[in-house]
PDB file of N, CA and C in Angstrom:
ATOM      1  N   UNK A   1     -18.571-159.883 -35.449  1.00  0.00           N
ATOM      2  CA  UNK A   1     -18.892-160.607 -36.671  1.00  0.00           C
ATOM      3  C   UNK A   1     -17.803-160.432 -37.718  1.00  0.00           C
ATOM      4  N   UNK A   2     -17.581-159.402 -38.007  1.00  0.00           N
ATOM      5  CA  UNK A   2     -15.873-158.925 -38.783  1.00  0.00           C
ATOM      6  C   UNK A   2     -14.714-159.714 -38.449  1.00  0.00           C
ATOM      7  N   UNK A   3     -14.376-159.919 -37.209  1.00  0.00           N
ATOM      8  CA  UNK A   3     -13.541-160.713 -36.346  1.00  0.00           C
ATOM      9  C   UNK A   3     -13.965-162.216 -37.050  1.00  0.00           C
ATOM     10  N   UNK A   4     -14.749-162.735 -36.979  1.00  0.00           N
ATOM     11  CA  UNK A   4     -14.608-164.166 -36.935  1.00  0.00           C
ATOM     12  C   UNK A   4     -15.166-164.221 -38.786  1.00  0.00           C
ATOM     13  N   UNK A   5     -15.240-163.557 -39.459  1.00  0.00           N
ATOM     14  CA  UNK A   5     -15.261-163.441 -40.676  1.00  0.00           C
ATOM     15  C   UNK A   5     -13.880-163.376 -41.078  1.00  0.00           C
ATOM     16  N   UNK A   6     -12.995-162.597 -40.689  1.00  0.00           N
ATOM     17  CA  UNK A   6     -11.911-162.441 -41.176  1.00  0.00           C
ATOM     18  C   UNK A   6     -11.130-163.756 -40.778  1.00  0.00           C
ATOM     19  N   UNK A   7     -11.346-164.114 -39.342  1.00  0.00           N
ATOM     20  CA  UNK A   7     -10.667-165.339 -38.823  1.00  0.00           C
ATOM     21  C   UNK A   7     -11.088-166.617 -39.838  1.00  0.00           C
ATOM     22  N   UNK A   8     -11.949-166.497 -40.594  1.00  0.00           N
ATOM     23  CA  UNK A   8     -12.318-167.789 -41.467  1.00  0.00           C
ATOM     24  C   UNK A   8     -11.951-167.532 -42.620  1.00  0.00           C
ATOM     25  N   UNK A   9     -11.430-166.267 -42.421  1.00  0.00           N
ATOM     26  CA  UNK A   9     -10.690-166.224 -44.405  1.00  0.00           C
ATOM     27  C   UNK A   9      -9.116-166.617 -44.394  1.00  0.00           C
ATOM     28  N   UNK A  10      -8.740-166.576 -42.465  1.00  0.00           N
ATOM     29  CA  UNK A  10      -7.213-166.797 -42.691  1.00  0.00           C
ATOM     30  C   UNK A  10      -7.239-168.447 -42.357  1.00  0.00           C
ATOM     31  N   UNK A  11      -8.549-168.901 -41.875  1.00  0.00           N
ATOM     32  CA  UNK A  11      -8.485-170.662 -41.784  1.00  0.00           C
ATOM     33  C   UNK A  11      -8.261-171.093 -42.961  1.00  0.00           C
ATOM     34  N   UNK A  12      -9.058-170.593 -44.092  1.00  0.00           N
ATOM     35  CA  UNK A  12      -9.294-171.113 -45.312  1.00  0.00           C
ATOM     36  C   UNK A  12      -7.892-171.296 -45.876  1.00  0.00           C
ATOM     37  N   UNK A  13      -7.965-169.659 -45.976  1.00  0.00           N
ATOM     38  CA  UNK A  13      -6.063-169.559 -46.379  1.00  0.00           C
ATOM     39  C   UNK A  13      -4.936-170.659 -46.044  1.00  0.00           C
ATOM     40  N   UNK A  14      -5.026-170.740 -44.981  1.00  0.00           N
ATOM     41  CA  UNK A  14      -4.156-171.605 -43.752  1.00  0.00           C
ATOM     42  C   UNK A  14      -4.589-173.157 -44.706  1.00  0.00           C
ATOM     43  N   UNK A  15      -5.704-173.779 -44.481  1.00  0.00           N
ATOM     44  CA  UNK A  15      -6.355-174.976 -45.236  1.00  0.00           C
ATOM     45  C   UNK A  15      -5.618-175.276 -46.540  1.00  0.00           C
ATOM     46  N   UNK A  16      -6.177-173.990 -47.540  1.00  0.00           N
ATOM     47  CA  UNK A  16      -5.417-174.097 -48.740  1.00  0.00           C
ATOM     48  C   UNK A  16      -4.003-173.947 -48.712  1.00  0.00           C
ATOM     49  N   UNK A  17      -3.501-173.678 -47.649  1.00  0.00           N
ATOM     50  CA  UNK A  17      -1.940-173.767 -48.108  1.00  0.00           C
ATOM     51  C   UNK A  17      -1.374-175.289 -47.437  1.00  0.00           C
ATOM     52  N   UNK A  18      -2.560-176.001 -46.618  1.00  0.00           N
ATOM     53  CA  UNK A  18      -2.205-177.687 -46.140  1.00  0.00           C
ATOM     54  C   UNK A  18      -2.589-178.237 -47.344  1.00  0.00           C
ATOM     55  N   UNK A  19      -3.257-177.766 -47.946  1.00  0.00           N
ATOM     56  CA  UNK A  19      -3.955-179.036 -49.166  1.00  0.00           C
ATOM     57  C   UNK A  19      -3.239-178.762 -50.084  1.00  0.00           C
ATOM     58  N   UNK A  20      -3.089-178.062 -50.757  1.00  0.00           N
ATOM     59  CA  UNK A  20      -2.918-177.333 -51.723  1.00  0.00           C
ATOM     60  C   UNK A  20      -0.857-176.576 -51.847  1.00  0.00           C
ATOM     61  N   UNK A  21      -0.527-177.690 -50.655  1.00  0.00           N
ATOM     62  CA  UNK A  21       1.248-177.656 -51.333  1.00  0.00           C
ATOM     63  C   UNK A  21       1.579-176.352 -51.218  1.00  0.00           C
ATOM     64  N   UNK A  22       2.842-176.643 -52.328  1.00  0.00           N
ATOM     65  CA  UNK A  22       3.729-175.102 -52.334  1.00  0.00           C
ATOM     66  C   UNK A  22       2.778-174.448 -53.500  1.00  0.00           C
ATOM     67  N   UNK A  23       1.709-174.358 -54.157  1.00  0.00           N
ATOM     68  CA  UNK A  23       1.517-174.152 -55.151  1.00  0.00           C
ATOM     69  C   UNK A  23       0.562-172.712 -54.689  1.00  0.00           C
ATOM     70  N   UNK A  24       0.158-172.140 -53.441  1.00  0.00           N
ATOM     71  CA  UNK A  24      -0.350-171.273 -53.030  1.00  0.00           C
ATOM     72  C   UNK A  24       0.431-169.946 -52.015  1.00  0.00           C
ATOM     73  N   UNK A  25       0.032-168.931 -52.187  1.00  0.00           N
ATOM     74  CA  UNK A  25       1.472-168.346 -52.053  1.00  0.00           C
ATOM     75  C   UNK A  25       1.191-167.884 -50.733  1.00  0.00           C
ATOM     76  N   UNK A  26       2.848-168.179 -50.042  1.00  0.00           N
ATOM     77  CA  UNK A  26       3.193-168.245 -48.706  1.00  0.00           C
ATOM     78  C   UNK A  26       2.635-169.397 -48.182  1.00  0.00           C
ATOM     79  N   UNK A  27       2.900-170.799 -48.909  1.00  0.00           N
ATOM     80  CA  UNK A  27       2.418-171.445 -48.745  1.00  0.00           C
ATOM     81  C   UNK A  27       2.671-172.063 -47.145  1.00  0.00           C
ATOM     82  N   UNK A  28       4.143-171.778 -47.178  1.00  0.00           N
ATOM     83  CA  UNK A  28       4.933-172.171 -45.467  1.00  0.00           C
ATOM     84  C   UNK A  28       4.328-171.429 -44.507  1.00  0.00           C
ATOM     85  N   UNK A  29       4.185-170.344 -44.238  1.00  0.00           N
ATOM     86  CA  UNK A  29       3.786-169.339 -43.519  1.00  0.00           C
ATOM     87  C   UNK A  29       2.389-169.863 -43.533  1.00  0.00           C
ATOM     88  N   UNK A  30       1.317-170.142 -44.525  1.00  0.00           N
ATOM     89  CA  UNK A  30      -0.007-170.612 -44.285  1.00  0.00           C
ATOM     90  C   UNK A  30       0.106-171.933 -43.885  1.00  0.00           C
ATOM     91  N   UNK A  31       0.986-173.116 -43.607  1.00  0.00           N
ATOM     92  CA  UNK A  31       0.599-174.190 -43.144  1.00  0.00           C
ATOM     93  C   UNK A  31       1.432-173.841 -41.857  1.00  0.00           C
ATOM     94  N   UNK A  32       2.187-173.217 -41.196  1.00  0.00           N
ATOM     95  CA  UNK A  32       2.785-172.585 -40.198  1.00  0.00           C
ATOM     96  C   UNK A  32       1.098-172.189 -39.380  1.00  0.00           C
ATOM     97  N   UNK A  33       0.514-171.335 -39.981  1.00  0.00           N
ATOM     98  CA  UNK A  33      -0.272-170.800 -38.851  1.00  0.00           C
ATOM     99  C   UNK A  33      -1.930-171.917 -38.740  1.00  0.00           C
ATOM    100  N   UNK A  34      -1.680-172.201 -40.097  1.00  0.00           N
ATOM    101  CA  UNK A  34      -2.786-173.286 -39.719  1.00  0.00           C
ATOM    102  C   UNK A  34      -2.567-174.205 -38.485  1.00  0.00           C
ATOM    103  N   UNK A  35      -1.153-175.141 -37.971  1.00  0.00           N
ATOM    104  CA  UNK A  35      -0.909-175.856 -36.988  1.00  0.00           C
ATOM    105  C   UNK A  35      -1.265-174.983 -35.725  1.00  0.00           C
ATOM    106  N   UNK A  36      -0.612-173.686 -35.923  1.00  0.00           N
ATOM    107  CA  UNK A  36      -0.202-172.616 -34.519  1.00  0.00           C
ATOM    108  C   UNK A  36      -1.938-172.530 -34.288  1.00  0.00           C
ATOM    109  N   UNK A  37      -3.547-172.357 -35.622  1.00  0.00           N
ATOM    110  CA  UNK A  37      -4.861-171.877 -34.495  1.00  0.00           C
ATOM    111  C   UNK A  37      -4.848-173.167 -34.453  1.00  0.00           C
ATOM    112  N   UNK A  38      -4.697-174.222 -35.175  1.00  0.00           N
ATOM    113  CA  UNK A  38      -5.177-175.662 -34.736  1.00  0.00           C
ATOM    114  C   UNK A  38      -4.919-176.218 -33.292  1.00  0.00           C
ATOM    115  N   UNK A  39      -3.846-175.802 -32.820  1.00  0.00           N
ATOM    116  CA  UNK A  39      -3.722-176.291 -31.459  1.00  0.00           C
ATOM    117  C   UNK A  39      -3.760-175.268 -30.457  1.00  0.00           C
ATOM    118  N   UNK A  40      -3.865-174.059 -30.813  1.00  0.00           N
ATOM    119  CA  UNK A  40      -4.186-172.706 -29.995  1.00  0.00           C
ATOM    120  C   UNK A  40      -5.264-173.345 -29.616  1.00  0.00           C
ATOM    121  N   UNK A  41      -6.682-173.559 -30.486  1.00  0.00           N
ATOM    122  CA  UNK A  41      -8.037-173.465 -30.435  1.00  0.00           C
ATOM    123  C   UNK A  41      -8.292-175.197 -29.544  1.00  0.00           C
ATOM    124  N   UNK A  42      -7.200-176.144 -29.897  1.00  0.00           N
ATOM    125  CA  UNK A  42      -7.745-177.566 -29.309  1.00  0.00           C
ATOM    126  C   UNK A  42      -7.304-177.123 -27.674  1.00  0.00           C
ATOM    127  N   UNK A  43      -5.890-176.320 -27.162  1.00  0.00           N
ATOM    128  CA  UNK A  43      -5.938-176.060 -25.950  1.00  0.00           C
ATOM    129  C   UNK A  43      -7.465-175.296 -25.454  1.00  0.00           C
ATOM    130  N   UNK A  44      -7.583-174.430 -25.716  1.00  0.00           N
ATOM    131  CA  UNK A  44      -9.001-173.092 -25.558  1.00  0.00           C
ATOM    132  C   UNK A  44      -9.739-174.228 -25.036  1.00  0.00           C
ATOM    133  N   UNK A  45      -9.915-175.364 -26.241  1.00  0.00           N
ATOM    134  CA  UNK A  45     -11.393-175.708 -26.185  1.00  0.00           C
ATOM    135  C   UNK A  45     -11.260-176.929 -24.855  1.00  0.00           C
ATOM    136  N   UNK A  46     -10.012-177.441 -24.913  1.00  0.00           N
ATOM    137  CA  UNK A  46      -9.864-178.282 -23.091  1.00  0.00           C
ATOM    138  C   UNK A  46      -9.753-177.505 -22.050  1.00  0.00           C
ATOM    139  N   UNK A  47      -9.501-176.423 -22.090  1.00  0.00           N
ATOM    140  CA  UNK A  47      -9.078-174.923 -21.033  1.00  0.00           C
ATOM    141  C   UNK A  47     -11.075-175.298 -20.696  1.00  0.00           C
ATOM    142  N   UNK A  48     -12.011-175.120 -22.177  1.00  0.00           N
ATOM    143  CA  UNK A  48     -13.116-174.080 -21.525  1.00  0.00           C
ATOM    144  C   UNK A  48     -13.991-175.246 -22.044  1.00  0.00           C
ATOM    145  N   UNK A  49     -14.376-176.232 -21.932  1.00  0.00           N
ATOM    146  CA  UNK A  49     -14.642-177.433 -21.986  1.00  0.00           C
ATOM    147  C   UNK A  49     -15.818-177.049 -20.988  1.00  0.00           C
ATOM    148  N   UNK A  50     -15.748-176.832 -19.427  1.00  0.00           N
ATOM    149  CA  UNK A  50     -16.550-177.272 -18.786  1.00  0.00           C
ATOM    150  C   UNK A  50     -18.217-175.436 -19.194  1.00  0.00           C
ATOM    151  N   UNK A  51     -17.332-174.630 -19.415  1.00  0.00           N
ATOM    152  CA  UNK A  51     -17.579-173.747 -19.783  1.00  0.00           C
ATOM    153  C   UNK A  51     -18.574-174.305 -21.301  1.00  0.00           C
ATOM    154  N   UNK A  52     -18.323-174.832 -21.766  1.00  0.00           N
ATOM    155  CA  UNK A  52     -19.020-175.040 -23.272  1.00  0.00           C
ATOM    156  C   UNK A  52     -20.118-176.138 -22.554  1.00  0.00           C
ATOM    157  N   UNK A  53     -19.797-177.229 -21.616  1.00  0.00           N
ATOM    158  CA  UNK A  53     -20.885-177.676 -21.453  1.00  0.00           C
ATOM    159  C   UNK A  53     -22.066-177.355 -21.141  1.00  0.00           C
ATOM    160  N   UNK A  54     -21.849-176.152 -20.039  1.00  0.00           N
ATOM    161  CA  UNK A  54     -22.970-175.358 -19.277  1.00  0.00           C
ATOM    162  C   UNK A  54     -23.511-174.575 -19.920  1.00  0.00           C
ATOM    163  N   UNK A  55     -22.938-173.667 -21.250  1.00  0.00           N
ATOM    164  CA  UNK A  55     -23.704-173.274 -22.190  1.00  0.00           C
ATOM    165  C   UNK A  55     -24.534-173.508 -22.805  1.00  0.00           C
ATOM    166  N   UNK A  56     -24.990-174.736 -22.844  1.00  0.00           N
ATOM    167  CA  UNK A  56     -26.355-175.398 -23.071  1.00  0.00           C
ATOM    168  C   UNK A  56     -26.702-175.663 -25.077  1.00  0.00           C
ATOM    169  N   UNK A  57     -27.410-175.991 -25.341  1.00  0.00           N
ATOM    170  CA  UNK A  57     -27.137-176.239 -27.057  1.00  0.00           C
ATOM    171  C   UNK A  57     -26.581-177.981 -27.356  1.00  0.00           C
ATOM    172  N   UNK A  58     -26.007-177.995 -28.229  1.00  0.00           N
ATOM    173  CA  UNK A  58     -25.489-178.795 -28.333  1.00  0.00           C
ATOM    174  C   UNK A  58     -23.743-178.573 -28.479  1.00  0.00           C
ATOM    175  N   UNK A  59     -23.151-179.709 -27.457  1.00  0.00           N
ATOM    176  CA  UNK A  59     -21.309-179.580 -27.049  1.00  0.00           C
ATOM    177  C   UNK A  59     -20.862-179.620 -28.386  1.00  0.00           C
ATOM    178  N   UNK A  60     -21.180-180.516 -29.650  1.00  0.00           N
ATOM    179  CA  UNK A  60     -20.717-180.641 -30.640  1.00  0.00           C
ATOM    180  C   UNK A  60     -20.456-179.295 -31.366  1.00  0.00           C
ATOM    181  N   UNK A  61     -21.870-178.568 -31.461  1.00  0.00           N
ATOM    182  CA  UNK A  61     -21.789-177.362 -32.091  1.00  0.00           C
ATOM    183  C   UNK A  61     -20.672-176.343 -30.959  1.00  0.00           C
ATOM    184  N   UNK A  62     -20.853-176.241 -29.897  1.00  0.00           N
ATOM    185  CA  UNK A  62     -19.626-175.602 -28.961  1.00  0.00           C
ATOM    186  C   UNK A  62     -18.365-175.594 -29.241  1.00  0.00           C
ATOM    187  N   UNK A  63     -18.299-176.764 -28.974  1.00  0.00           N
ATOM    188  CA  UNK A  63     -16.778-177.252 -29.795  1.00  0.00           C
ATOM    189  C   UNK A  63     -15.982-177.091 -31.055  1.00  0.00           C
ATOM    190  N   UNK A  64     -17.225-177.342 -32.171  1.00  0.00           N
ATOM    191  CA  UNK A  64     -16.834-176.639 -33.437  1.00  0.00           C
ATOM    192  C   UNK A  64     -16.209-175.084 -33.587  1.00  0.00           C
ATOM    193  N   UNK A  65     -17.303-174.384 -33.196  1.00  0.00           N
ATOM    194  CA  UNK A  65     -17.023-173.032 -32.875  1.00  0.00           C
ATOM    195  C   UNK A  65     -15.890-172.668 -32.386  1.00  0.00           C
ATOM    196  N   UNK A  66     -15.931-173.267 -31.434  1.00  0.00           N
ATOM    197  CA  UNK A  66     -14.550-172.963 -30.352  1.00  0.00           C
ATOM    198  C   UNK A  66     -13.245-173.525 -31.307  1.00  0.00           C
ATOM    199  N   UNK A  67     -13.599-174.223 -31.763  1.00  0.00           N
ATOM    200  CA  UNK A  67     -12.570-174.755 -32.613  1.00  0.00           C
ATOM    201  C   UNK A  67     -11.367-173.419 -34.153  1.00  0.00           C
ATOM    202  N   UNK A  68     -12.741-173.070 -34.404  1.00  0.00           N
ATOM    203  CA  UNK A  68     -13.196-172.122 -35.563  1.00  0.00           C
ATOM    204  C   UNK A  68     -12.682-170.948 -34.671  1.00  0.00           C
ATOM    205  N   UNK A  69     -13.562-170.928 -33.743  1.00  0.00           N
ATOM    206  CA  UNK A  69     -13.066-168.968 -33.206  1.00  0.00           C
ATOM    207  C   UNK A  69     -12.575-168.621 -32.382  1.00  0.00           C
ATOM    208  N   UNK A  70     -12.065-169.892 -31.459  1.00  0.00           N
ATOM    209  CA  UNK A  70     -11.329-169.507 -30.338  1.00  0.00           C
ATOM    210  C   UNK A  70     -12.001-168.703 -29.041  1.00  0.00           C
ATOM    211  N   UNK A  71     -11.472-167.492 -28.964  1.00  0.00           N
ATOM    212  CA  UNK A  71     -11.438-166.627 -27.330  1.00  0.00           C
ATOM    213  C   UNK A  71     -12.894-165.790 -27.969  1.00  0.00           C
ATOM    214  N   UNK A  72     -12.942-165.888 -29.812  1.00  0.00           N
ATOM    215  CA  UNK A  72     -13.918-164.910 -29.985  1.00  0.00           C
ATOM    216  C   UNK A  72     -15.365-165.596 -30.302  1.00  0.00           C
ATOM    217  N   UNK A  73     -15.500-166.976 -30.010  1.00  0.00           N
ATOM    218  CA  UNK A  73     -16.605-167.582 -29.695  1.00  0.00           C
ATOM    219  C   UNK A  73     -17.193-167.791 -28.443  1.00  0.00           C
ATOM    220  N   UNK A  74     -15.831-167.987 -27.176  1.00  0.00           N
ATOM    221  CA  UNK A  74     -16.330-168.067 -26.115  1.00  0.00           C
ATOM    222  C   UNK A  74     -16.328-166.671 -25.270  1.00  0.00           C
ATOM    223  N   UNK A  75     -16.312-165.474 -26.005  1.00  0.00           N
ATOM    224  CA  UNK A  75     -16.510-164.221 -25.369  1.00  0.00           C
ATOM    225  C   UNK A  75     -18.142-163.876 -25.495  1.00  0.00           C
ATOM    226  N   UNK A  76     -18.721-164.613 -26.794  1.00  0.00           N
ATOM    227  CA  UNK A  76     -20.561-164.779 -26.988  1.00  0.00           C
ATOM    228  C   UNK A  76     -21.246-165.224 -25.724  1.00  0.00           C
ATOM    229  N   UNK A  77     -20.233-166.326 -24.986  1.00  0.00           N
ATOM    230  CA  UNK A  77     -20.935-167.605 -24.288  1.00  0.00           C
ATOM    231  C   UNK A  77     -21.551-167.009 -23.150  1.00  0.00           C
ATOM    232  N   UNK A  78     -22.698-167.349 -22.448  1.00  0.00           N
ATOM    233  CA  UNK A  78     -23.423-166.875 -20.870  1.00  0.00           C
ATOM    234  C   UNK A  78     -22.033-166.938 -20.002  1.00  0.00           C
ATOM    235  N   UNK A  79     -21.766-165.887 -18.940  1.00  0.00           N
ATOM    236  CA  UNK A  79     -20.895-166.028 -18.026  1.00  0.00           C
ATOM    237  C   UNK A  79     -21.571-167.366 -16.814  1.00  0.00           C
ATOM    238  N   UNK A  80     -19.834-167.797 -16.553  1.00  0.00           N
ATOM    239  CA  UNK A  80     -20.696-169.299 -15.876  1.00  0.00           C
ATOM    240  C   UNK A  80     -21.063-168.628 -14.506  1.00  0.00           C
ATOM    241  N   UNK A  81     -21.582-169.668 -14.187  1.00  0.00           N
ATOM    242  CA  UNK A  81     -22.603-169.337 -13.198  1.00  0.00           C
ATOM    243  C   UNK A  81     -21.741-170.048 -11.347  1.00  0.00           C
ATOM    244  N   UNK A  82     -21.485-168.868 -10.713  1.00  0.00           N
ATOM    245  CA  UNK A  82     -20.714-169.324  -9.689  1.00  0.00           C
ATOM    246  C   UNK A  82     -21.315-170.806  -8.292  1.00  0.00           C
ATOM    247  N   UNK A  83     -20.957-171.422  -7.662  1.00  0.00           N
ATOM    248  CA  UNK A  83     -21.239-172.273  -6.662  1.00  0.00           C
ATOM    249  C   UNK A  83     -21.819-173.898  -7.280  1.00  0.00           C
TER     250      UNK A  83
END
């Protein structure tokens, strides 16, 4: 829970330094890592796609998450189920 708390204070960060210009500090470095989870997390979430389906819920909410937390949302998920 610490983990993905902290991971949403450096999204935010990351966010405010896309919206919000040079006018937030390290602003380069925060729109730098905003791109680097943005497409970390869009690979993850085509990597584990079939994985989020079988998890059951709704894919939308899966996806979000996965989006948001990466390796530390789908470490929550039921292990899939073999055959």
């Amino acid at each position: 829970m610490i983990a993905k708390t902290l991971l949403l204070g450096v999204w935010a960060w990351a966010l405010g330094c896309v919206i919000g210009g040079r006018t937030m500090p390290g602003s380069q470095i925060g729109r730098a890592v905003f791109w680097l989870l943005l497409v970390a997390h869009v690979v993850e979430t085509l990597i584990y796609l079939p994985q989020l389906r079988a998890a059951g819920g709704s894919l939308g909410w899966q996806v979000v998450q996965t989006l948001l937390f990466g390796v530390l949302h789908l470490g929550d998920l039921p292990a899939p189920v073999a055959g």
